[in-house]
Protein backbone atom coordinates (compact mmCIF):
# COMPACT_ATOMS: atom_id res chain seq x y z
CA UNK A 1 67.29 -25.94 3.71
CA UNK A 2 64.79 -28.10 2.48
CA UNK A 3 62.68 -28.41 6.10
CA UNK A 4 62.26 -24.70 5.66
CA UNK A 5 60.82 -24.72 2.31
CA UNK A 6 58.69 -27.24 3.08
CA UNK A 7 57.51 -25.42 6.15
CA UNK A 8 56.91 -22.27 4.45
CA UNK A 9 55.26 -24.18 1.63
CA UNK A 10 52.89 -26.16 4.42
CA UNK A 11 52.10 -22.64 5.77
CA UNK A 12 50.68 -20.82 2.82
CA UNK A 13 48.78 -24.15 1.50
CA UNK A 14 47.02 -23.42 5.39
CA UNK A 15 46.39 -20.13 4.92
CA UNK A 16 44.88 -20.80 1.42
CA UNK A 17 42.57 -23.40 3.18
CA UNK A 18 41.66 -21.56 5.66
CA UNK A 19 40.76 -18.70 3.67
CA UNK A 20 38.36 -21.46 1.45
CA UNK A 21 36.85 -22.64 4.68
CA UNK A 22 36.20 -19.60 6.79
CA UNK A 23 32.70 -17.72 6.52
CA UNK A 24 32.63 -14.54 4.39
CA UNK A 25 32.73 -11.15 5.69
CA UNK A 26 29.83 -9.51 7.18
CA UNK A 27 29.55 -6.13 6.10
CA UNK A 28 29.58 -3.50 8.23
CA UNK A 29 26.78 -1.97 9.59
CA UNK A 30 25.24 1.23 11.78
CA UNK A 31 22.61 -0.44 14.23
CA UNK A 32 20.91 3.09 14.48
CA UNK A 33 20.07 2.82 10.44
CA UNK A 34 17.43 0.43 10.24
CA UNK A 35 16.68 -1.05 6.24
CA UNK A 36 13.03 -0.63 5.20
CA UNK A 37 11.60 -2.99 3.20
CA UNK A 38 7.94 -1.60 2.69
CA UNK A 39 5.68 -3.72 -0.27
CA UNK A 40 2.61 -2.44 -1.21
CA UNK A 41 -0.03 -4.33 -3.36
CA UNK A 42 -2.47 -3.33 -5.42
CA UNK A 43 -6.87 -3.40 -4.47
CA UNK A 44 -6.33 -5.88 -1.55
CA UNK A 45 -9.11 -5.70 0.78
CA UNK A 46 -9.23 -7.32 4.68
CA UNK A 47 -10.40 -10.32 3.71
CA UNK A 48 -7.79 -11.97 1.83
CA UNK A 49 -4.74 -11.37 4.48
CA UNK A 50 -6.29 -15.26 5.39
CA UNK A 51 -4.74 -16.38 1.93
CA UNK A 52 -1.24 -15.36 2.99
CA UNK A 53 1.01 -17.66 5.21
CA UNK A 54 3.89 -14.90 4.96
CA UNK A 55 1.50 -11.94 5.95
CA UNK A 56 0.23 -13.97 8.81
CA UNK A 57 3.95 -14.96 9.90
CA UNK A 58 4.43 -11.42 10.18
CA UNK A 59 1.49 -10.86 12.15
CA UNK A 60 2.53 -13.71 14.53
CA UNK A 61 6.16 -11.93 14.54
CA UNK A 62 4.81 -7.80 14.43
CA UNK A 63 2.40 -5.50 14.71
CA UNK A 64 -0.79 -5.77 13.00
CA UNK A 65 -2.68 -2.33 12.63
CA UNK A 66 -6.50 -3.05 12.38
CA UNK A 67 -7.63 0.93 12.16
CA UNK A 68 -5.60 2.19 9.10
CA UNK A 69 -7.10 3.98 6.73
CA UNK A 70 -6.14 5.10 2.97
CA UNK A 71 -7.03 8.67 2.37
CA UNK A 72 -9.31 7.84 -1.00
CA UNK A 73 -9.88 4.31 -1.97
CA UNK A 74 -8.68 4.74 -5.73
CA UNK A 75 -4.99 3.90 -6.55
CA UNK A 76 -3.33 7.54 -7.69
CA UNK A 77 -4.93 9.03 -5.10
CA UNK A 78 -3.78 6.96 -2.51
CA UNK A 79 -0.41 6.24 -3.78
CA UNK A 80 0.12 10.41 -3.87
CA UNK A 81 -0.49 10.54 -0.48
CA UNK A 82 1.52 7.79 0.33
CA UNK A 83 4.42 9.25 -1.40
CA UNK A 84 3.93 12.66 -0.32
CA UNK A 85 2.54 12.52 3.34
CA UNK A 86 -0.09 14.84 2.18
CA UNK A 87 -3.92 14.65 1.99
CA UNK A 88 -5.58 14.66 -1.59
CA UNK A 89 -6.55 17.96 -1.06
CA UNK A 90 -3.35 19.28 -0.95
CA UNK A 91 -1.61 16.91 -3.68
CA UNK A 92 -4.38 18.09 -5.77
CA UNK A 93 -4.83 14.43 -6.75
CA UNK A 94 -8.45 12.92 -6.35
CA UNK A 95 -8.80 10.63 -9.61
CA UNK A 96 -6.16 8.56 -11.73
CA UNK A 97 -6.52 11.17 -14.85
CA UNK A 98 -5.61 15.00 -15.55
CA UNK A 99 -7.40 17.68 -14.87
CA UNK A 100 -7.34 16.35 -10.76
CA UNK A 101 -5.63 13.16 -10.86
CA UNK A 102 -2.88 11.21 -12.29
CA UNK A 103 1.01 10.93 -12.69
CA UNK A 104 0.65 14.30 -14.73
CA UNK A 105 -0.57 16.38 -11.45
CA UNK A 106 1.74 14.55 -8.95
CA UNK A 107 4.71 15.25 -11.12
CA UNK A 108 4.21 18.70 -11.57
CA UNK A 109 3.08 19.58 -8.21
CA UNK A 110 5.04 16.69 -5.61
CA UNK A 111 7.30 14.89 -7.26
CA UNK A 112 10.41 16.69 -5.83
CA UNK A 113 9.61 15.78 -2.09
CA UNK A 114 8.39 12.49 -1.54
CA UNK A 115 9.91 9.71 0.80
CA UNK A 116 12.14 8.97 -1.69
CA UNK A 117 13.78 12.46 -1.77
CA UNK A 118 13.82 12.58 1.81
CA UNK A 119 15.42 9.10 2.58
CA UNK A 120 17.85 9.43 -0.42
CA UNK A 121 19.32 12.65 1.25
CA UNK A 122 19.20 11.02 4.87
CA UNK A 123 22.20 8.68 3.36
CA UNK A 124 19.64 5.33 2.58
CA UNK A 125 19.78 3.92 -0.96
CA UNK A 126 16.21 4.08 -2.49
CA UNK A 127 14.68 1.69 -4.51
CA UNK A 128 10.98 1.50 -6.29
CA UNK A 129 9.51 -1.37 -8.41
CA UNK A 130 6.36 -2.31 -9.89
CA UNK A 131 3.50 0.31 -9.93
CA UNK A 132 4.49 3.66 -9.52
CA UNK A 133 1.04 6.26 -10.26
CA UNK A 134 -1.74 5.95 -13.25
CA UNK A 135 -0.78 7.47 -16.45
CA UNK A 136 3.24 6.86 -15.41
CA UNK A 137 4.80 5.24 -18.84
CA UNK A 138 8.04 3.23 -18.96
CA UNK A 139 8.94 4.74 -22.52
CA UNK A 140 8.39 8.42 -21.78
CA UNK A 141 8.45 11.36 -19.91
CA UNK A 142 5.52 13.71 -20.38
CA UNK A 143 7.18 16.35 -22.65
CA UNK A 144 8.15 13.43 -25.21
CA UNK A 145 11.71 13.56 -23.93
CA UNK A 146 12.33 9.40 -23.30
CA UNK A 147 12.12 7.32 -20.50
CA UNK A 148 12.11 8.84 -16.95
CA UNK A 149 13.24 8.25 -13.29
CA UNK A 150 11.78 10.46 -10.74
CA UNK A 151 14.09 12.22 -8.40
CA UNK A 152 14.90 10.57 -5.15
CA UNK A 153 15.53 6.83 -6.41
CA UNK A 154 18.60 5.02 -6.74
CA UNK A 155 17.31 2.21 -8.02
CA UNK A 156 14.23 2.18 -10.44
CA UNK A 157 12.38 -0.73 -12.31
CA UNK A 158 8.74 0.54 -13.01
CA UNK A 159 6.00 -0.83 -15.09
CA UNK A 160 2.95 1.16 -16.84
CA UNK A 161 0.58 -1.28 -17.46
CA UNK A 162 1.28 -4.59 -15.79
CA UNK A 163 -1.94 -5.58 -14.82
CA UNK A 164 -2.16 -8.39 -16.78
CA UNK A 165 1.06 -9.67 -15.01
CA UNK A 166 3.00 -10.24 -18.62
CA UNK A 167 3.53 -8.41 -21.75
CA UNK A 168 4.69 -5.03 -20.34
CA UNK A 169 7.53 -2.71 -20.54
CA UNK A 170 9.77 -1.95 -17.66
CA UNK A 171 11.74 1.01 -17.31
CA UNK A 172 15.14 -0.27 -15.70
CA UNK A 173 16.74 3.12 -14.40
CA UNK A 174 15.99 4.64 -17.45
CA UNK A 175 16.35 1.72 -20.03
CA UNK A 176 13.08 0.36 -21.47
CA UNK A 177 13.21 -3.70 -21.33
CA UNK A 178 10.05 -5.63 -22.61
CA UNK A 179 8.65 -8.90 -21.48
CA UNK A 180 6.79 -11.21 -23.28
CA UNK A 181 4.70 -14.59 -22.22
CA UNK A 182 7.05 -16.80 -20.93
CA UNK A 183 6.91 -17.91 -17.50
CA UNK A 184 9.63 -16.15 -16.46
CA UNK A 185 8.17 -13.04 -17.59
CA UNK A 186 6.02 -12.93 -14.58
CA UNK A 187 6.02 -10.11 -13.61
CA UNK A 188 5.07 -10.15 -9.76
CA UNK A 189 8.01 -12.60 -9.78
CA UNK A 190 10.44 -10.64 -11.59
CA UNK A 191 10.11 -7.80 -9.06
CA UNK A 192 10.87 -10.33 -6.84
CA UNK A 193 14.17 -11.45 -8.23
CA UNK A 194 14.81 -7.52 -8.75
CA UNK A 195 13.85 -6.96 -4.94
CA UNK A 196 16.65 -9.47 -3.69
CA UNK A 197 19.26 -8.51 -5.61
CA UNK A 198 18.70 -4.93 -4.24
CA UNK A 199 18.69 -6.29 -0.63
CA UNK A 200 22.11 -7.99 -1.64
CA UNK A 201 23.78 -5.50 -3.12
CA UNK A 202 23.16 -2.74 -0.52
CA UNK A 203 23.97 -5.45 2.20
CA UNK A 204 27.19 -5.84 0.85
CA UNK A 205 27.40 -2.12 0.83
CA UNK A 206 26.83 -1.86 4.38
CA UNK A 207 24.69 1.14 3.27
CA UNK A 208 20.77 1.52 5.13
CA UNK A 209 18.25 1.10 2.54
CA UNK A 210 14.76 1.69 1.75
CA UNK A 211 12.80 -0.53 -0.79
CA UNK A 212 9.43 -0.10 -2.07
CA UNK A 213 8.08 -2.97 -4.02
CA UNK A 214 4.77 -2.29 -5.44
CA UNK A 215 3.33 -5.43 -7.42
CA UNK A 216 -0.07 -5.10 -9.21
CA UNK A 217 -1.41 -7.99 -7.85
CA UNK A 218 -4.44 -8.54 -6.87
CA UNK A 219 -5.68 -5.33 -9.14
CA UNK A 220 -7.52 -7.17 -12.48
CA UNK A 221 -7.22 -9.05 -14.38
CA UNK A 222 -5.69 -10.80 -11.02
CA UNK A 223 -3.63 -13.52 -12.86
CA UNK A 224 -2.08 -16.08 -10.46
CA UNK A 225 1.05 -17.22 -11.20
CA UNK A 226 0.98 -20.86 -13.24
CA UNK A 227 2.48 -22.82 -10.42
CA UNK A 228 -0.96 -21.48 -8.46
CA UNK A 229 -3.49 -21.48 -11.00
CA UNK A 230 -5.61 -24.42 -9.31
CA UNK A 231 -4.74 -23.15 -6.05
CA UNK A 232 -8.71 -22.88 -3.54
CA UNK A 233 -10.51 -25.16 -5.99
CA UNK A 234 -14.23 -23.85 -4.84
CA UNK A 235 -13.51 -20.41 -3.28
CA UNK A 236 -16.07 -18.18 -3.05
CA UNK A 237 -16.55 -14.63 -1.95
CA UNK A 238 -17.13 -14.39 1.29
CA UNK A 239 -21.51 -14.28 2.11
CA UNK A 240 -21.08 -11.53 5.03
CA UNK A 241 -24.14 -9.71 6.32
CA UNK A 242 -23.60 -6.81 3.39
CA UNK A 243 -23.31 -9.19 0.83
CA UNK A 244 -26.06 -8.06 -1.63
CA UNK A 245 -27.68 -6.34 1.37
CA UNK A 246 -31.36 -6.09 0.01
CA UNK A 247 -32.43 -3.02 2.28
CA UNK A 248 -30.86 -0.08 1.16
CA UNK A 249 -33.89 2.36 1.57
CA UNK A 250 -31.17 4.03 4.43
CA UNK A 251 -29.01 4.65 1.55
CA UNK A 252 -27.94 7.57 -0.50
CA UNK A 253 -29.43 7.90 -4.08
CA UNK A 254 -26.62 6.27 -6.15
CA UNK A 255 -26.64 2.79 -3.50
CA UNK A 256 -30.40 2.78 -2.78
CA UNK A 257 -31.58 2.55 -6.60
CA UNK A 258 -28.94 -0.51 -7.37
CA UNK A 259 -30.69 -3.86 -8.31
CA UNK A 260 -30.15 -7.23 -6.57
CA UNK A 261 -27.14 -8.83 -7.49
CA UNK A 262 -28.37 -11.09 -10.36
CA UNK A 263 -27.19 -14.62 -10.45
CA UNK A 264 -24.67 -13.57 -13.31
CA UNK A 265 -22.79 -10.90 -10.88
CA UNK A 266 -22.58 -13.47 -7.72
CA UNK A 267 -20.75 -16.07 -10.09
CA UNK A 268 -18.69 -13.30 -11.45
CA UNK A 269 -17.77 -12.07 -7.81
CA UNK A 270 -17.08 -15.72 -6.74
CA UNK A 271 -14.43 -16.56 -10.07
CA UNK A 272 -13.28 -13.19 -9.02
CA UNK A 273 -12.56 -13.33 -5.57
CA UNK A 274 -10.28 -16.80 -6.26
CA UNK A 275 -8.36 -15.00 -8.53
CA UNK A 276 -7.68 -12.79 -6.64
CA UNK A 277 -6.48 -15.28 -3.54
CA UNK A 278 -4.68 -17.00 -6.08
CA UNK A 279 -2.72 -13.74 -7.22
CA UNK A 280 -1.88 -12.92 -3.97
CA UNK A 281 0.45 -16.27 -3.02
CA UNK A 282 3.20 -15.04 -6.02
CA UNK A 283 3.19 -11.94 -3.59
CA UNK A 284 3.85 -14.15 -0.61
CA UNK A 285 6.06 -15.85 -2.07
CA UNK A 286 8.24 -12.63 -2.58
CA UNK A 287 7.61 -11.77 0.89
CA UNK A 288 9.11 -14.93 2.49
CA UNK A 289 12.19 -14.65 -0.42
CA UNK A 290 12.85 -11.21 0.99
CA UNK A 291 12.90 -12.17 4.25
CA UNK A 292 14.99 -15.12 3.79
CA UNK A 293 17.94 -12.92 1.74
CA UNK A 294 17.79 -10.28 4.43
CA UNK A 295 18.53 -13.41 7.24
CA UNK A 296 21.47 -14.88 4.56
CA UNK A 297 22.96 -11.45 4.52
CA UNK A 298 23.05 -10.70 8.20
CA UNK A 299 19.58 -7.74 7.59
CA UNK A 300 17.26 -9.44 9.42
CA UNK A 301 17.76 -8.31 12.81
CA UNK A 302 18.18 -4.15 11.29
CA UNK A 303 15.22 -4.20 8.56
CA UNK A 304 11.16 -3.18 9.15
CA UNK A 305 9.41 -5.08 7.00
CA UNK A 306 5.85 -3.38 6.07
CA UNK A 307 3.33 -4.54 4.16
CA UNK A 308 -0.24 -2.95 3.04
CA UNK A 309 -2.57 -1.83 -0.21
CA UNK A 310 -3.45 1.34 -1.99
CA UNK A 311 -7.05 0.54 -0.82
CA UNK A 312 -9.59 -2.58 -0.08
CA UNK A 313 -12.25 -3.44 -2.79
CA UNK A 314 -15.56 -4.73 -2.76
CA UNK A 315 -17.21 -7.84 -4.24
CA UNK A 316 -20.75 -7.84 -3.76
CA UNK A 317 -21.24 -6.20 -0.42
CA UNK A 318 -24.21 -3.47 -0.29
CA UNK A 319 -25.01 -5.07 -3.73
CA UNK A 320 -22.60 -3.18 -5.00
CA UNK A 321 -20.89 -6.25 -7.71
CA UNK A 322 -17.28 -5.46 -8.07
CA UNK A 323 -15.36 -2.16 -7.34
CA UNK A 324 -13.86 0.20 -4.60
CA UNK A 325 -14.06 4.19 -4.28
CA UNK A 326 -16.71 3.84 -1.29
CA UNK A 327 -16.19 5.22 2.05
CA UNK A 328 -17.37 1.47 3.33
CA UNK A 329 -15.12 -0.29 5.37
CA UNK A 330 -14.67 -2.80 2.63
CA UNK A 331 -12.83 -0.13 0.00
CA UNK A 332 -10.48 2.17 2.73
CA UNK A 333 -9.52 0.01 5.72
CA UNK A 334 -6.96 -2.13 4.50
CA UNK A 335 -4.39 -4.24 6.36
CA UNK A 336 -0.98 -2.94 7.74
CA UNK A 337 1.58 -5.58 9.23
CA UNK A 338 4.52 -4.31 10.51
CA UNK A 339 7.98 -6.20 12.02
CA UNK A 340 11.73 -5.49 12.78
CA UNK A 341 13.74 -4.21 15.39
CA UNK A 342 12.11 -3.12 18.82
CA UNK A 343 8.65 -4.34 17.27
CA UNK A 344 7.05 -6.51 19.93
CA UNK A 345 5.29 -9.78 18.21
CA UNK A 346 1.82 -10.41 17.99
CA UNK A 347 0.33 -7.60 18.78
CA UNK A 348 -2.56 -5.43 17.29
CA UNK A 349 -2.73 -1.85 17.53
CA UNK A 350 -6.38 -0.09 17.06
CA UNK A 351 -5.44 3.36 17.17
CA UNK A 352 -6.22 5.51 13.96
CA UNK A 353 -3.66 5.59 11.24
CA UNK A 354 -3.64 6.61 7.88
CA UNK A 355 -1.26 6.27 4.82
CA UNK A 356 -0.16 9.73 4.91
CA UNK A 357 1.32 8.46 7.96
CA UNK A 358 3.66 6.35 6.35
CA UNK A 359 6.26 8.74 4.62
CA UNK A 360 6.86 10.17 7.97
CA UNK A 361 7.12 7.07 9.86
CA UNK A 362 10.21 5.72 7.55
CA UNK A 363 11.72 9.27 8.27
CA UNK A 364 11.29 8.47 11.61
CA UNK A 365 12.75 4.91 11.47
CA UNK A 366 15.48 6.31 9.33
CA UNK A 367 16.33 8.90 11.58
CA UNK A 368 15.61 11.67 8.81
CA UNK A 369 14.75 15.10 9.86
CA UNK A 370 10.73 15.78 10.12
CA UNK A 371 9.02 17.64 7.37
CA UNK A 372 6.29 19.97 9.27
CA UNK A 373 4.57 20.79 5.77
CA UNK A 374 3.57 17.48 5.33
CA UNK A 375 0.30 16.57 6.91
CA UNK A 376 1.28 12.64 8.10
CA UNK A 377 2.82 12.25 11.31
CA UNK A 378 5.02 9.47 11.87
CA UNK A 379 3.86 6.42 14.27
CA UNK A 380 7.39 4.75 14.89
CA UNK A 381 6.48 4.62 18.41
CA UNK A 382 3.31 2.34 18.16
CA UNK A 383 5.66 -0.47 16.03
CA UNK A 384 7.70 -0.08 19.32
CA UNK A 385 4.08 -0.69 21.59
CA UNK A 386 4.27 2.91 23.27
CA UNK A 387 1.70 5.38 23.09
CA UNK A 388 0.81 6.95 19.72
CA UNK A 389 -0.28 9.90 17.84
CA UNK A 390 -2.91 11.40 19.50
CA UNK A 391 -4.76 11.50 16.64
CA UNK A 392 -8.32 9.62 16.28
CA UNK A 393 -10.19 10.45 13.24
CA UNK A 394 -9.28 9.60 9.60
CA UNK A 395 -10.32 11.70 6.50
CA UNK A 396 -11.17 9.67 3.26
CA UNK A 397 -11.51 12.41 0.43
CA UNK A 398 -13.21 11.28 -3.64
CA UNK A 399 -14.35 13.03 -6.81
CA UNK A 400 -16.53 11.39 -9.34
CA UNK A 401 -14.36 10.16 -11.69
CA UNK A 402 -14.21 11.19 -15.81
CA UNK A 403 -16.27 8.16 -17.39
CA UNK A 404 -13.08 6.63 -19.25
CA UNK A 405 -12.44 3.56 -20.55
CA UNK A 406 -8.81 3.90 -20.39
CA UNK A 407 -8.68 3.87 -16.43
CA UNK A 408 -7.85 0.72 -15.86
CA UNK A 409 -10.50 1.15 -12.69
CA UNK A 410 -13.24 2.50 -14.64
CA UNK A 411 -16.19 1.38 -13.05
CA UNK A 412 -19.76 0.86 -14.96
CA UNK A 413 -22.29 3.13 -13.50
CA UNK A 414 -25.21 0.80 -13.48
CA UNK A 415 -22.87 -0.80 -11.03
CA UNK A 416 -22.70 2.07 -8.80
CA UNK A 417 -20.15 4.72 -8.74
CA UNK A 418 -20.08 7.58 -5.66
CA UNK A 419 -20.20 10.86 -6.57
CA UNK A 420 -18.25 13.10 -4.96
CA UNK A 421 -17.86 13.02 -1.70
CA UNK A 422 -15.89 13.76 2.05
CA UNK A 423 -15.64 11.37 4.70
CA UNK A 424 -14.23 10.71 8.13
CA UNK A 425 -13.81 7.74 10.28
CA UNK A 426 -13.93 8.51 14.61
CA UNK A 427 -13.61 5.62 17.13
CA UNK A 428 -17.91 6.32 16.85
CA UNK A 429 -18.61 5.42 13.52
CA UNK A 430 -18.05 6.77 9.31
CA UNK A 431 -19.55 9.74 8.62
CA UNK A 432 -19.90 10.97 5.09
CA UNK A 433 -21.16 14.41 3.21
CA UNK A 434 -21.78 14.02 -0.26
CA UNK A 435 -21.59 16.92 -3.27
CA UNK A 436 -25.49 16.15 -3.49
CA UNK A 437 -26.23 16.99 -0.20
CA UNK A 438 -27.15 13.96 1.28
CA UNK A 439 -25.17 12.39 4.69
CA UNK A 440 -24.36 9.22 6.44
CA UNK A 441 -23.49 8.18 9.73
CA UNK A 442 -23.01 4.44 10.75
CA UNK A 443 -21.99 3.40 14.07
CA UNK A 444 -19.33 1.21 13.20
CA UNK A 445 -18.83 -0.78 16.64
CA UNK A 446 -22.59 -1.82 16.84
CA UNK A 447 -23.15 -1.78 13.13
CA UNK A 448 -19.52 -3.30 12.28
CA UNK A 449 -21.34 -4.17 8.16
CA UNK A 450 -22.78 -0.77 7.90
CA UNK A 451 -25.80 -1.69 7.17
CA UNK A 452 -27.92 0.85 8.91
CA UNK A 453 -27.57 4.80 7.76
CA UNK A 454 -28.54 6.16 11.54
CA UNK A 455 -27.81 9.92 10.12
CA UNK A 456 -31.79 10.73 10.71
CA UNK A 457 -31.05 9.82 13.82
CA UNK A 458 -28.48 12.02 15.43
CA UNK A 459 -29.19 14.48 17.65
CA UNK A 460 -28.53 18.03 16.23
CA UNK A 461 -25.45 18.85 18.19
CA UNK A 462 -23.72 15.33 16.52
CA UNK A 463 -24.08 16.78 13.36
CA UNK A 464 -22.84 19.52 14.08
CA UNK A 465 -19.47 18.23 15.70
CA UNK A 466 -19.22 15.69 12.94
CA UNK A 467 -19.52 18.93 10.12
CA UNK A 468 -17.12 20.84 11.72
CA UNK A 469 -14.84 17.94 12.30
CA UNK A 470 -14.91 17.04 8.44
CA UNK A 471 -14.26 20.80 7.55
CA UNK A 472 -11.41 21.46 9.31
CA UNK A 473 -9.59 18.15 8.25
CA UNK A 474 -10.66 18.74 4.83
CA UNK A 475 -9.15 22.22 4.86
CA UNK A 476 -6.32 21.48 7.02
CA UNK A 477 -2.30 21.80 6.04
CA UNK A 478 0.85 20.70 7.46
CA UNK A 479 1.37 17.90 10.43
CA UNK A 480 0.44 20.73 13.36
CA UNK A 481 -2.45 22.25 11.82
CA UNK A 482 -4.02 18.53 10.73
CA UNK A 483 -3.00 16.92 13.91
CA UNK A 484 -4.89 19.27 16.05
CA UNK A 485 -7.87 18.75 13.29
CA UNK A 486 -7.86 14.99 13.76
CA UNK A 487 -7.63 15.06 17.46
CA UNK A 488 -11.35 14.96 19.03
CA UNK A 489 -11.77 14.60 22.51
């Protein structure tokens, strides 16, 4: 009797041991239901992607897009139409404040189908954290009724004003938590932490996801993180051929009457473009951590990981001190890395895309049905190197904004703000009408600074096809009717 017992007794004690040594589970998983992981910062022009090990890791590893284009290069705007798929003529949203701008017009007129809503009812867990749209609060909805979560998130940790990076109020799926000073109040970083625990929990789930992370960084005040405060001792913004370009005779009325950029502005612009670097490596950081939990929980190989801005940002270029809502280069293309499953690495794509494109891209990933109302197409099949969209003009669309001090991108006018204008980008160059009458055209391959307005120049008929081409995109609706509008032969 006792040889049995002990027997039995040896058994268990190996199954207990083997059960402490052997690796965990690995959820289960559909191949066919890629994760997203899409982060999205905040007034980040070209220029600093150089700052970013992670961001050129994935550039090394992906797709980098060098033509993509935000639809207005002001935050709302832009972040409407990347929520939406839809132009700012159709959101209605063209500023960050009421009576055409703002969370107040998005939520009464778009809110309800977004990529959120779409993905959430395709079967993916949603999340969204950090900057949601100007004039969103934490604390309330806009009929006084307490905090609020938009439909079509699962997961929802939102600031209002977190510019300054601490002493904010995040509302945590509907509870209001406030942070303070203290270093681990962060708050780029705490969207971090926030970020992974998402990746691990759906993981474990075995559910798809999509995550949008949406620090404010590098948007000012641009504070770095303490552990890279003395991070580029010396930067400087860069001295390109724009850089307080001191011609501008060839310029519209509101550029060409600008002063030189007095000494005082190009030391500003310098201490500002360092802080700016130096806010971007806490968003690195998070990059690399979210990469590094989706290889510990077995993502890595089934997640697209995208990364781009709300719009570029100037510092000095076309004497123009600090700022963005220009149709130059330097305010709406912006940088769009791309990498996960089927993306082939290292590559660049230069075909036209624009934000709106995005909403129906993750549908595409995620295998969601298309919306035709919607005036984005989707461009999964350039991340997977075959052909693309067909389409080969972007439309960039601004109002002068309201003079208030509250907009946290209120710019001086002395320092040069557009009035309102249209715009499109062709493989030929950046056209632009403005409300005062006046036009520019500048060929962007020979002219790759915009330096010289060649409008004068054109022959008639040029004009013409670039009018009519800016019309019809401006007017157009829904993915056929703006497709065919931003197709030119």
């Amino acid at each position: 009797m006792p040889r049995p017992r002990l027997a039995v007794f040896a058994a268990a004690i190996g199954v207990i041991l083997a059960g402490c040594t052997a690796p965990p589970p690995q959820p289960v998983s559909d191949p066919g239901r890629p994760n997203i992981v899409f982060v999205l910062v905040d007034d980040m022009d070209q220029g600093l992607v150089r700052f970013m090990p992670q961001v050129q890791r994935m550039q090394r590893e992906g797709v980098t897009f060098s033509n993509f284009t935000v639809t207005d290069s002001l935050c709302c705007p832009s972040r409407a139409s990347l929520l939406s798929g839809k132009y700012p003529h159709n959101t209605g949203v063209f500023t960050n404040e009421p009576p055409d701008g703002g969370f107040a017009v998005f939520h009464r007129r778009d809110e309800r189908d977004t990529v959120g809503t779409q993905l959430q009812q395709a079967g993916y867990r949603t999340g969204f954290m950090g900057k949601y749209l100007n004039g969103y609060q934490p604390g309330k909805a806009l009929g006084g009724d307490g905090p609020f979560v938009p439909p079509g998130w699962d997961e929802w940790a939102v600031a209002g004003n977190g510019y300054p990076e601490y002493d904010y109020k995040l509302n945590v799926n509907g509870q209001v938590r406030s942070h303070g000073h203290r270093p681990g109040d962060y708050l780029t970083d705490v969207l971090a932490k926030r970020g992974n625990d998402f990746i691990r929990t759906n993981a474990a789930r075995g559910t798809p996801f999509f995550l949008e992370v949406a620090p404010f960084a590098p948007h000012g005040p641009s504070t770095p993180a303490p552990r890279h405060a003395d991070a580029f001792p010396g930067l400087t913004a860069p001295r390109t051929p724009a850089f307080d370009e001191p011609d501008r005779s060839d310029k519209p009325a509101w550029l060409r009457g600008l002063p030189p950029l007095p000494a005082g502005k190009i030391a500003a612009a310098d201490a500002k473009f360092r802080k700016r670097a130096q806010s971007l490596l806490a968003v690195d950081d998070m990059l690399g951590g979210f990469r590094r939990t989706l290889a510990e929980t077995g993502q890595a190989q089934r997640t697209h990981v995208i990364f781009t801005s709300d719009n570029g940002f100037h510092l000095g270029e076309h004497a123009l001190p600090e700022g963005k809502q220009t149709a130059f280069d330097t305010d709406v293309r912006v940088p769009l890395v791309a990498t996960g499953p089927g993306v082939p690495a290292g590559r660049e794509v230069p075909d036209s895309v624009q934000n709106i494109d995005l909403r129906p891209t993750f549908a595409e990933i995620a295998g969601a049905p298309p919306n035709p109302g919607i005036d984005g197409v989707g461009f999964a099949a350039l991340l997977r190197g075959e052909p693309g969209t067909g389409r080969n003009v972007a439309l960039v669309e601004h109002h002068e904004p309201r003079a208030s001090r509250k907009d946290p991108d209120h710019q001086e006018r002395p320092d040069g703000v557009p009035p309102t204008y249209t715009a499109i980008r062709t493989a030929g160059g950046t056209y632009v009408e403005y409300a005062t009458g006046e036009r520019e055209f500048y060929d962007d391959r020979a002219d790759p600074f915009q330096l010289t307005n060649t409008y004068e120049s054109l022959p008639p008929q040029r004009r013409d096809e670039l009018h009519r081409t800016l019309t019809e995109l401006a007017t157009c609706r829904g993915s056929a009717e703006c497709t065919t509008s931003a197709t030119v032969g």
